[in-house]
PDB file of N, CA and C in Angstrom:
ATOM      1  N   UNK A   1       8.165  47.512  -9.540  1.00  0.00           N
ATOM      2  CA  UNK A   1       6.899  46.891  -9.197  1.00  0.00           C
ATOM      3  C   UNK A   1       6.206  47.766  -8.155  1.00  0.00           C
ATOM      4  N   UNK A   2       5.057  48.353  -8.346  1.00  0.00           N
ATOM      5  CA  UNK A   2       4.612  48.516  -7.689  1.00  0.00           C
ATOM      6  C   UNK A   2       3.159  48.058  -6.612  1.00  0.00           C
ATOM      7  N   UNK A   3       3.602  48.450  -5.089  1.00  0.00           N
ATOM      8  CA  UNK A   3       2.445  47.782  -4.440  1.00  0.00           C
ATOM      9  C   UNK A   3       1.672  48.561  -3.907  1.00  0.00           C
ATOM     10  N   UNK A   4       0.342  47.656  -3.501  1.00  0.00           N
ATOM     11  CA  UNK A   4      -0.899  48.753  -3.092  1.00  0.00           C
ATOM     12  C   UNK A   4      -1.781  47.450  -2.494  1.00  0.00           C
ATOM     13  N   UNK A   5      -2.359  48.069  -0.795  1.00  0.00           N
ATOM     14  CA  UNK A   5      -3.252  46.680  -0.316  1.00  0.00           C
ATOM     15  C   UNK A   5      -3.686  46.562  -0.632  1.00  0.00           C
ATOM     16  N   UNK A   6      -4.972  47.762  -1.614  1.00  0.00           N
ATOM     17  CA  UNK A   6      -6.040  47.574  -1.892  1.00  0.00           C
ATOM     18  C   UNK A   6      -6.360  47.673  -3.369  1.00  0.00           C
ATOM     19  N   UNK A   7      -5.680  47.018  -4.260  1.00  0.00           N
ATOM     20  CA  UNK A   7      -5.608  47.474  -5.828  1.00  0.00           C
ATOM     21  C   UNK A   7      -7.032  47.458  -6.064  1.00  0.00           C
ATOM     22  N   UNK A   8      -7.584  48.275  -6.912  1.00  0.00           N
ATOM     23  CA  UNK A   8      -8.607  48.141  -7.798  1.00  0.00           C
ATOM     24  C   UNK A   8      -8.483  47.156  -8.905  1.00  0.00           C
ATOM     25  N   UNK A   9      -7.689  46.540  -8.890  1.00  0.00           N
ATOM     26  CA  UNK A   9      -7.671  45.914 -10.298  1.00  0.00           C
ATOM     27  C   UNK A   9      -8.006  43.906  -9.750  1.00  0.00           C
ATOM     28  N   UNK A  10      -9.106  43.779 -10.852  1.00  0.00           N
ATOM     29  CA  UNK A  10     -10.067  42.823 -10.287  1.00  0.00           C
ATOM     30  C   UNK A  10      -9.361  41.488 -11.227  1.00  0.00           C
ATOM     31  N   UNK A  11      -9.135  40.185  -9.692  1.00  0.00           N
ATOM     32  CA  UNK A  11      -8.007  39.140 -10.297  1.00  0.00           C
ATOM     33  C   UNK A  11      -8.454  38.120 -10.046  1.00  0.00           C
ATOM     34  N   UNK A  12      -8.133  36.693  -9.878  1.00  0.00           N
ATOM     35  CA  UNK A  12      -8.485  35.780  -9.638  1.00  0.00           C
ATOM     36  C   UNK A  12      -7.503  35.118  -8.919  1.00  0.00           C
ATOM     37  N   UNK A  13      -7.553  35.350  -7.293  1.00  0.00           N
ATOM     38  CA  UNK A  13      -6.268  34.839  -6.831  1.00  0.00           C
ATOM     39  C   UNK A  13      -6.080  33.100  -6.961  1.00  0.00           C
ATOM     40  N   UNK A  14      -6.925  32.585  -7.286  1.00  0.00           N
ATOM     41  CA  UNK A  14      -6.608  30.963  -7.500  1.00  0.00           C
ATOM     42  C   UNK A  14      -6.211  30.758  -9.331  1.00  0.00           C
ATOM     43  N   UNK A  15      -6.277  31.707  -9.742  1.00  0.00           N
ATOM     44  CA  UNK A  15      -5.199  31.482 -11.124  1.00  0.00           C
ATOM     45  C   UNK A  15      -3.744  32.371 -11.413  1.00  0.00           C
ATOM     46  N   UNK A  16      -3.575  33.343  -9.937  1.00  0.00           N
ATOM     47  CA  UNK A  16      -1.941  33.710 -10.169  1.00  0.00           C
ATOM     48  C   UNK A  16      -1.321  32.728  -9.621  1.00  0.00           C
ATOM     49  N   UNK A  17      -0.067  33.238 -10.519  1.00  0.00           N
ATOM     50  CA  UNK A  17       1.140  32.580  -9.706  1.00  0.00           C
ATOM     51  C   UNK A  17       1.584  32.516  -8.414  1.00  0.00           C
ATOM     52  N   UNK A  18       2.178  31.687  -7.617  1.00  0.00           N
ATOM     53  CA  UNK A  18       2.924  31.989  -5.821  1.00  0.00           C
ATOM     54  C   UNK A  18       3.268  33.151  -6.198  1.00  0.00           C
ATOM     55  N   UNK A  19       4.578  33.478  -7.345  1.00  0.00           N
ATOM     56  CA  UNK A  19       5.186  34.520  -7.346  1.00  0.00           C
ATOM     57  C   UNK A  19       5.229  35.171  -8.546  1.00  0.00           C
ATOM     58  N   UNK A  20       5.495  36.515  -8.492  1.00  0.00           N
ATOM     59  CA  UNK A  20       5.609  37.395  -9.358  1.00  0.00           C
ATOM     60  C   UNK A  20       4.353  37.277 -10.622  1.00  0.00           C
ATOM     61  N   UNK A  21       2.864  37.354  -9.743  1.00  0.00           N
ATOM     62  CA  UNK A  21       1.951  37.114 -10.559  1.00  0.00           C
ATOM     63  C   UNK A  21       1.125  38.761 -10.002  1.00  0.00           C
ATOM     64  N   UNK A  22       0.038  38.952 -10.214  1.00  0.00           N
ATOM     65  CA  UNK A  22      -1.110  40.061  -9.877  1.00  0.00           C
ATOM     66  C   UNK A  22      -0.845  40.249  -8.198  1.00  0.00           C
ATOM     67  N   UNK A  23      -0.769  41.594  -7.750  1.00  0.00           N
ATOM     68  CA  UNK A  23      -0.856  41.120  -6.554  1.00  0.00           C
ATOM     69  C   UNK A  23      -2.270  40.835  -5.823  1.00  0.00           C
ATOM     70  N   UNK A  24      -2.739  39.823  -4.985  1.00  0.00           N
ATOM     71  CA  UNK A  24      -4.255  39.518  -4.965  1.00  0.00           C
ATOM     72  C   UNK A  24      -4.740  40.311  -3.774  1.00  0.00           C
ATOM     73  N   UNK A  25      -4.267  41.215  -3.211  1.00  0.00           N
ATOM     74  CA  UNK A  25      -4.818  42.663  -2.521  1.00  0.00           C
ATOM     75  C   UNK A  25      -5.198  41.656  -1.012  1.00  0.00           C
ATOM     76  N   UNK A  26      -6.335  41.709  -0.518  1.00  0.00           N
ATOM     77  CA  UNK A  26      -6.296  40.374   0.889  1.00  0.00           C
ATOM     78  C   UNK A  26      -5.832  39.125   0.911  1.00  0.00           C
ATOM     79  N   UNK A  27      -5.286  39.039   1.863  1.00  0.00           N
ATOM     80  CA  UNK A  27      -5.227  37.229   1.661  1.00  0.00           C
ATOM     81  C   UNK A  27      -5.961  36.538   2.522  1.00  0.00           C
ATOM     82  N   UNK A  28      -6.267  35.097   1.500  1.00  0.00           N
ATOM     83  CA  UNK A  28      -7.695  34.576   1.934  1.00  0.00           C
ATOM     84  C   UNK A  28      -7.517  33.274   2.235  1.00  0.00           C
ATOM     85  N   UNK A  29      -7.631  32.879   3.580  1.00  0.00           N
ATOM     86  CA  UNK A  29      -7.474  31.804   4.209  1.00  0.00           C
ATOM     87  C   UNK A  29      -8.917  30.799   3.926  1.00  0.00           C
ATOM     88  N   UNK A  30      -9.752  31.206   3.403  1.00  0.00           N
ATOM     89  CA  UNK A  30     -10.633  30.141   3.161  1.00  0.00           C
ATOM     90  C   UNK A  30     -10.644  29.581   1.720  1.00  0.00           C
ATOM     91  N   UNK A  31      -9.788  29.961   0.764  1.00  0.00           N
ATOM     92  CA  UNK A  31      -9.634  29.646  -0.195  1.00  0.00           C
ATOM     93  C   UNK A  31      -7.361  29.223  -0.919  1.00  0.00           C
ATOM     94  N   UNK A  32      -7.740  27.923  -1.193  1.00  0.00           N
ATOM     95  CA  UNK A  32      -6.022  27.206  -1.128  1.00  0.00           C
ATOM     96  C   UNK A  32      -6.072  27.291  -2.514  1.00  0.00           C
ATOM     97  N   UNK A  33      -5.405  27.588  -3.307  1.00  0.00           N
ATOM     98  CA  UNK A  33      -4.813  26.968  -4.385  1.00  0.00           C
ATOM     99  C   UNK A  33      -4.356  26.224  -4.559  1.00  0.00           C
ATOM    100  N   UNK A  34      -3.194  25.718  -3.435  1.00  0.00           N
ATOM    101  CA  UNK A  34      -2.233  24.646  -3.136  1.00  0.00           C
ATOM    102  C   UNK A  34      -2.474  24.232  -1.839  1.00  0.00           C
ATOM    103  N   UNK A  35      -2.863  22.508  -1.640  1.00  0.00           N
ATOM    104  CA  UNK A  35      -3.645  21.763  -0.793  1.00  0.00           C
ATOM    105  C   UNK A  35      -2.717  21.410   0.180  1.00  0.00           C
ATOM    106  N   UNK A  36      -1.563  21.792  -0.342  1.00  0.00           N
ATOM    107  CA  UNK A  36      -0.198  21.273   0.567  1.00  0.00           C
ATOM    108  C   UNK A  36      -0.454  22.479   1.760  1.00  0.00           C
ATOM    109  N   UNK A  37      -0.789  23.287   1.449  1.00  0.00           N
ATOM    110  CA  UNK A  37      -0.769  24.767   2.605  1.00  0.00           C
ATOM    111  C   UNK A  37      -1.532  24.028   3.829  1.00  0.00           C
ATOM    112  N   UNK A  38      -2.360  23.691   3.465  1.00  0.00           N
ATOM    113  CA  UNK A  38      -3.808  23.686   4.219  1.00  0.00           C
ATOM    114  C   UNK A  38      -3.118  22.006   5.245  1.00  0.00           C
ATOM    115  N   UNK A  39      -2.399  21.250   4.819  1.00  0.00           N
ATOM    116  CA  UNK A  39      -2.123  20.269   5.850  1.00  0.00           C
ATOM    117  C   UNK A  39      -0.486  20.976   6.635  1.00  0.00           C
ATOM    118  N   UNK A  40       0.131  21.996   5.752  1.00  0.00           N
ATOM    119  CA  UNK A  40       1.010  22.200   6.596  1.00  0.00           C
ATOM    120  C   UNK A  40       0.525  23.478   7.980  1.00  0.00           C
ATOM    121  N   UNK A  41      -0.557  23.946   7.484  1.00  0.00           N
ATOM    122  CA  UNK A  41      -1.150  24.958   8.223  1.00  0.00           C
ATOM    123  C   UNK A  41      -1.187  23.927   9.799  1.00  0.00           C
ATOM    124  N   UNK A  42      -2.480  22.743   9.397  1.00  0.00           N
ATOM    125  CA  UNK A  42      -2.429  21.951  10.755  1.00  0.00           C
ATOM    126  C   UNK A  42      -1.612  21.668  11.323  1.00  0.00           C
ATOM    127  N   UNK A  43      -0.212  21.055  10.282  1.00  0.00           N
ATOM    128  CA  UNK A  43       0.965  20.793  11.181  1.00  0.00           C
ATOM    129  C   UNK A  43       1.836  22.015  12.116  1.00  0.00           C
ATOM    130  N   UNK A  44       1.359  23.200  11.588  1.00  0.00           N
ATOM    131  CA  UNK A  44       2.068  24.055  12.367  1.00  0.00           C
ATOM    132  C   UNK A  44       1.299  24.597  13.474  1.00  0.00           C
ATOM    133  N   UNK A  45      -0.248  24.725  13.667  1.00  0.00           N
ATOM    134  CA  UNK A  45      -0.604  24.570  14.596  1.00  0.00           C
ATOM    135  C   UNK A  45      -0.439  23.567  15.387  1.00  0.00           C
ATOM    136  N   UNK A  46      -0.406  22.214  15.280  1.00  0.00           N
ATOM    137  CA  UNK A  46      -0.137  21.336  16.290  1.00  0.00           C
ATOM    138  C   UNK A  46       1.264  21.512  17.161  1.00  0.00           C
ATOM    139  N   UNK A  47       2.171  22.625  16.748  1.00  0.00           N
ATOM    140  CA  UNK A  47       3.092  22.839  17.453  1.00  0.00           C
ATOM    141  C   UNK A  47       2.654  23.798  19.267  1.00  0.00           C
ATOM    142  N   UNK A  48       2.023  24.006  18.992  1.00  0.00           N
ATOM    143  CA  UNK A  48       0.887  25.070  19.936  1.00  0.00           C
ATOM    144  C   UNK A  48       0.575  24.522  20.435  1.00  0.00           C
ATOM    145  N   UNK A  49       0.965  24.739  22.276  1.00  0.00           N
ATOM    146  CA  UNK A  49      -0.061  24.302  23.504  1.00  0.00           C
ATOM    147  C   UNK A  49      -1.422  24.478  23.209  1.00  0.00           C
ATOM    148  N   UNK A  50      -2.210  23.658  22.797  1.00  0.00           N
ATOM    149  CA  UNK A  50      -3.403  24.324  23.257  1.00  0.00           C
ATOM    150  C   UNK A  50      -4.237  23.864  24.504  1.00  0.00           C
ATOM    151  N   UNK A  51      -5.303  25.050  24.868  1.00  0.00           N
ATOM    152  CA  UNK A  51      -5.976  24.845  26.386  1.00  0.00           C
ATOM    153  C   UNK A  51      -6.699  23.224  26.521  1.00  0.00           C
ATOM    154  N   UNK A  52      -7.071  22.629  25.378  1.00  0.00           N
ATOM    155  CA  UNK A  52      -7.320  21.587  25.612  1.00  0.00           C
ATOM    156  C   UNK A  52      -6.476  20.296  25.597  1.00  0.00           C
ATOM    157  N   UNK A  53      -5.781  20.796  25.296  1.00  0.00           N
ATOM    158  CA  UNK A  53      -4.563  19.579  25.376  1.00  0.00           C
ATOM    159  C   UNK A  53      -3.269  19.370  26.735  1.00  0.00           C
ATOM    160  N   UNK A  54      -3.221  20.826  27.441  1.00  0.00           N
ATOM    161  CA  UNK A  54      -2.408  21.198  28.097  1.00  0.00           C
ATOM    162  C   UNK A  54      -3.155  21.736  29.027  1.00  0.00           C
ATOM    163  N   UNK A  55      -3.296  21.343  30.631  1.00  0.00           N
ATOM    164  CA  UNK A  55      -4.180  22.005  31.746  1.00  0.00           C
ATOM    165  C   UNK A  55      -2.861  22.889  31.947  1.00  0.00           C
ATOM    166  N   UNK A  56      -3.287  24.184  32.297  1.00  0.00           N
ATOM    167  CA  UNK A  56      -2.214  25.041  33.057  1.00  0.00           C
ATOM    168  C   UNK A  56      -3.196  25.840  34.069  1.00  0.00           C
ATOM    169  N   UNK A  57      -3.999  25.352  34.524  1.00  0.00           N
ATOM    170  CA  UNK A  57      -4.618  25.640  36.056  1.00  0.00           C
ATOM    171  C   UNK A  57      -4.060  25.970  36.986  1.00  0.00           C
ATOM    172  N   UNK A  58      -3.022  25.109  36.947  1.00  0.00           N
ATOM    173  CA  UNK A  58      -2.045  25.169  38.782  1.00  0.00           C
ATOM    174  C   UNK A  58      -1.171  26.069  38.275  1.00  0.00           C
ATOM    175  N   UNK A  59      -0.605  26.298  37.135  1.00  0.00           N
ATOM    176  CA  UNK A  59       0.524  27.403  36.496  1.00  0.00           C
ATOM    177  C   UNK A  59      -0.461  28.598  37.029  1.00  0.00           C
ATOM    178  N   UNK A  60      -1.673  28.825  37.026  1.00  0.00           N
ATOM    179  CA  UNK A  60      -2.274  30.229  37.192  1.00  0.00           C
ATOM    180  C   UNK A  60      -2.238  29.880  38.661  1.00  0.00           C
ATOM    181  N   UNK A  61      -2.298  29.433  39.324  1.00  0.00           N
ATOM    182  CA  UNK A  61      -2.293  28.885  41.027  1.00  0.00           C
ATOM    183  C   UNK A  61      -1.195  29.518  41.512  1.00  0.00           C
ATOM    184  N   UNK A  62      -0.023  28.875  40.595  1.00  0.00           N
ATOM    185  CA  UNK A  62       1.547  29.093  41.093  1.00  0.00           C
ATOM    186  C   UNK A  62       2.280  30.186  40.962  1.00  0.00           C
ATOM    187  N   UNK A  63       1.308  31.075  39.591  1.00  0.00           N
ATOM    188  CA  UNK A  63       2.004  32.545  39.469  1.00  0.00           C
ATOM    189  C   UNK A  63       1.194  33.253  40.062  1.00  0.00           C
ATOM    190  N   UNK A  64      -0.037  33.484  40.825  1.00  0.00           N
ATOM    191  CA  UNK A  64      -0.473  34.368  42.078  1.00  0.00           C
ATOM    192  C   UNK A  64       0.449  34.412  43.628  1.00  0.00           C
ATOM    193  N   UNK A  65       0.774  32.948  43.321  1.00  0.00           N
ATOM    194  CA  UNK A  65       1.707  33.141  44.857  1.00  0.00           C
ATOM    195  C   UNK A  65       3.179  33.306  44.503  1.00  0.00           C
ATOM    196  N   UNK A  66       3.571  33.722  43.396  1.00  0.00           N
ATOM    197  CA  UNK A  66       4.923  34.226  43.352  1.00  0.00           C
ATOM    198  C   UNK A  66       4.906  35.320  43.667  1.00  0.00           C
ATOM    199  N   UNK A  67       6.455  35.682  44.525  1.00  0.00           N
ATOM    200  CA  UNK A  67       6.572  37.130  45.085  1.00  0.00           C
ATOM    201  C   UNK A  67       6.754  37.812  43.688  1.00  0.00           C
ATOM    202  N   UNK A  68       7.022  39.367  44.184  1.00  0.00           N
ATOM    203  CA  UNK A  68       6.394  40.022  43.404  1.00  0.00           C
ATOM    204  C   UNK A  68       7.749  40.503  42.254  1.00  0.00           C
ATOM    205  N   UNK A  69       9.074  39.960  42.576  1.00  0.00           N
ATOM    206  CA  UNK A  69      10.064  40.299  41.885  1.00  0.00           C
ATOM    207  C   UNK A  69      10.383  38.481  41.146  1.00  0.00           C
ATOM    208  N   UNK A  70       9.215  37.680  41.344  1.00  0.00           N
ATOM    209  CA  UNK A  70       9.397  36.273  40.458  1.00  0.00           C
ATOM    210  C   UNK A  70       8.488  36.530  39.622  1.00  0.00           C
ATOM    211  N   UNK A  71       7.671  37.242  40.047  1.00  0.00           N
ATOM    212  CA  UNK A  71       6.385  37.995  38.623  1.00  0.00           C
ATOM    213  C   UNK A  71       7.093  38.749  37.851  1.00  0.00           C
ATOM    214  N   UNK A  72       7.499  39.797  38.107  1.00  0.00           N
ATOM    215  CA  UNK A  72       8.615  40.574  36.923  1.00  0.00           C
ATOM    216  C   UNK A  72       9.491  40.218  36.434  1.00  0.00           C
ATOM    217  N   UNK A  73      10.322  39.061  36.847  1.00  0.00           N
ATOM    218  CA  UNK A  73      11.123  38.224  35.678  1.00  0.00           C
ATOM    219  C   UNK A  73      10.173  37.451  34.872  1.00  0.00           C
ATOM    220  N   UNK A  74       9.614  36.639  35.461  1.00  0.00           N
ATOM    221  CA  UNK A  74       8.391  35.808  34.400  1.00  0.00           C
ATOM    222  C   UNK A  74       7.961  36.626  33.155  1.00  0.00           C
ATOM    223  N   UNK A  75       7.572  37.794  33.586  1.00  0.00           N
ATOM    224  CA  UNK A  75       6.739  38.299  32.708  1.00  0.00           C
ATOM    225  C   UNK A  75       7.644  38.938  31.644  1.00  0.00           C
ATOM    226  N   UNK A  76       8.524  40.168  32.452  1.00  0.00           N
ATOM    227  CA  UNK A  76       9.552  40.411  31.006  1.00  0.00           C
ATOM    228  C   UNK A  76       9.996  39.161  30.609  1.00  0.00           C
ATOM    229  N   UNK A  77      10.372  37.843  30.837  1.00  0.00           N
ATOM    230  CA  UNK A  77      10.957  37.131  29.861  1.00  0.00           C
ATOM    231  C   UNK A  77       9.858  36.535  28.877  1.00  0.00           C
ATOM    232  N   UNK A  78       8.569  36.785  29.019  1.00  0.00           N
ATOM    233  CA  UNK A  78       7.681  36.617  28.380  1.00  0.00           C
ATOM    234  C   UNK A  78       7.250  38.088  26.934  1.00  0.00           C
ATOM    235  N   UNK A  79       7.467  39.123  27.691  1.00  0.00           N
ATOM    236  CA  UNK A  79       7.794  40.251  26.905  1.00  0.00           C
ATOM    237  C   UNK A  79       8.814  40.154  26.341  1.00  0.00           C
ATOM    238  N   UNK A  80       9.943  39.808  26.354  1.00  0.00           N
ATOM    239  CA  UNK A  80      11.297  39.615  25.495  1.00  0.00           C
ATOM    240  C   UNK A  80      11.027  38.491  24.312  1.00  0.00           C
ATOM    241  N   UNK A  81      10.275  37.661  24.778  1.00  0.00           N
ATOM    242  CA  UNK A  81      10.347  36.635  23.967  1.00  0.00           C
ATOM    243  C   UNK A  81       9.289  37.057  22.732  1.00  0.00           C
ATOM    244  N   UNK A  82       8.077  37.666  22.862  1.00  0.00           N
ATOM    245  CA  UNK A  82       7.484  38.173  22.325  1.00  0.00           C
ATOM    246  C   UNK A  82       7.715  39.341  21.031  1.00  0.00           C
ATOM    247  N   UNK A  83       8.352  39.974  21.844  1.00  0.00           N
ATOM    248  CA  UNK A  83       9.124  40.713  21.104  1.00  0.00           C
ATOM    249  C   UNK A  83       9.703  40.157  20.073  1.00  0.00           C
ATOM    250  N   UNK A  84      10.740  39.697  20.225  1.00  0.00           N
ATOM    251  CA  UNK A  84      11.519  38.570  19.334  1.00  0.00           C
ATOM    252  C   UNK A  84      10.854  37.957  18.021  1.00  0.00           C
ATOM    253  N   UNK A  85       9.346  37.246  18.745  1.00  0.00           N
ATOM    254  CA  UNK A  85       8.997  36.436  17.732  1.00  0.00           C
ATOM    255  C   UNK A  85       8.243  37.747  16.516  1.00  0.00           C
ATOM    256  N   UNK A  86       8.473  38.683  17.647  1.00  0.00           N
ATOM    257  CA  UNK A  86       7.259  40.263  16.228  1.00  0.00           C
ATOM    258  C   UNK A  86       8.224  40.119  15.313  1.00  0.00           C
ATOM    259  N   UNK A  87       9.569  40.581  15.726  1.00  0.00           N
ATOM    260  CA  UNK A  87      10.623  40.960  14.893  1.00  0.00           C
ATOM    261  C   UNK A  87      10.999  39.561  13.578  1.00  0.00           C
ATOM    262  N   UNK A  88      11.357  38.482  14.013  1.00  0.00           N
ATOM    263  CA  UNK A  88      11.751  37.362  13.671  1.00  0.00           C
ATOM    264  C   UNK A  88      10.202  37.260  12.448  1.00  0.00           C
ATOM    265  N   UNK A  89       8.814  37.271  12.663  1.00  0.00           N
ATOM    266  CA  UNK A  89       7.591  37.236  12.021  1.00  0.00           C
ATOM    267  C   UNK A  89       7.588  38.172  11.182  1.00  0.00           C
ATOM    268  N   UNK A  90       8.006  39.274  11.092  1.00  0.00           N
ATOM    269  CA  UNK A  90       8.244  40.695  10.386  1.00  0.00           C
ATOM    270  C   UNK A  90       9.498  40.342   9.391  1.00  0.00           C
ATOM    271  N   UNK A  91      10.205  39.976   9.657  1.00  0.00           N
ATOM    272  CA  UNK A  91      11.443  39.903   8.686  1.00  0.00           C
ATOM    273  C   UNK A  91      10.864  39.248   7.258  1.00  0.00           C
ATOM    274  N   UNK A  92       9.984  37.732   6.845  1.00  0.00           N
ATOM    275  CA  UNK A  92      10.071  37.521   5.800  1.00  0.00           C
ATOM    276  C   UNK A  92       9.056  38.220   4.642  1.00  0.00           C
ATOM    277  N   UNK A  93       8.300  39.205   5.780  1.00  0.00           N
ATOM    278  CA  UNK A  93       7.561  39.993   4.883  1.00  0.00           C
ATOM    279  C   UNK A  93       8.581  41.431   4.417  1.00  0.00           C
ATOM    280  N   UNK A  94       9.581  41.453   4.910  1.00  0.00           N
ATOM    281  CA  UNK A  94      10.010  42.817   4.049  1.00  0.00           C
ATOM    282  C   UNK A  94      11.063  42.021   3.277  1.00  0.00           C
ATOM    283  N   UNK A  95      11.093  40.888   2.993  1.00  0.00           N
ATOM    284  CA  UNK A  95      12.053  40.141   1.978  1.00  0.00           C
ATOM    285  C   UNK A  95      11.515  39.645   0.949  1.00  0.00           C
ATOM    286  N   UNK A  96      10.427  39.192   1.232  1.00  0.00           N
ATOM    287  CA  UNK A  96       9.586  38.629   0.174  1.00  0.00           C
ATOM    288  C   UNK A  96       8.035  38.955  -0.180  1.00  0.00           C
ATOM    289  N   UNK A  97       7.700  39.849   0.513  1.00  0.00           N
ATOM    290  CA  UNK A  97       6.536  40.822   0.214  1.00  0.00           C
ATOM    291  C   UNK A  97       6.305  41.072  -1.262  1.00  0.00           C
ATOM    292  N   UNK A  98       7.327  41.421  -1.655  1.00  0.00           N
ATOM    293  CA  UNK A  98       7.613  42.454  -3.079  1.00  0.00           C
ATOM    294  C   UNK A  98       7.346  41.174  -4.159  1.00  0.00           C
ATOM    295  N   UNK A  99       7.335  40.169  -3.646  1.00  0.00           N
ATOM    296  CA  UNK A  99       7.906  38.855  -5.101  1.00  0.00           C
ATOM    297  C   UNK A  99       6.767  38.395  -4.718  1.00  0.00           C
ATOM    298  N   UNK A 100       5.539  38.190  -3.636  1.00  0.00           N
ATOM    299  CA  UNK A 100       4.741  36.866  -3.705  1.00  0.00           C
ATOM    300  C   UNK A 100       3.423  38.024  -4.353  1.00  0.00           C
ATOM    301  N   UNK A 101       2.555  37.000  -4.887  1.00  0.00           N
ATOM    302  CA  UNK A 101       1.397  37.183  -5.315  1.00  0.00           C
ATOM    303  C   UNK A 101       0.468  37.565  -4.557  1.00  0.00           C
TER     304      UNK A 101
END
């Protein structure tokens, strides 16, 4: 099988298959095939602090007055964790890249 981001070859991504159909070259978040995506999408954002739901004002208060070796743990463990989630986010695309549509 071969792949390519940008195929020339002109498809209709709301009539392939999930898998092992045309590959549909961008993927397009304003258009679902399957309606189930689009409520699990919300549910997985609602896992996410967001700024309106969560004040972290005094958190920006409280990490200016940390000394300066409670800032460099904070932060690499914020860089570590990050890291992590690239790697962990990266993995199911070199497993299943090749098979989805």
């Amino acid at each position: 099988m071969k792949y390519s981001t940008f195929s020339q070859t002109d498809n209709n991504q709301m009539r392939e298959p999930m898998f092992f159909g045309q590959p549909v070259n961008v993927a397009r978040y304003d258009q679902q095939k399957y309606p189930i995506f689009e409520k699990l999408i919300e549910k997985q954002l609602s896992f996410f602090w967001r700024p309106e739901e969560v004040d972290v004002s005094q958190d920006r208060i409280d990490f200016r007055n940390l000394p300066d070796h409670e800032k460099h743990i904070f932060l690499s463990n914020l860089k570590y964790q990050t890291l992590l989630d690239s790697i962990q986010g990266r993995s199911p695309n070199v497993a299943f890249l090749p098979l989805v549509s």
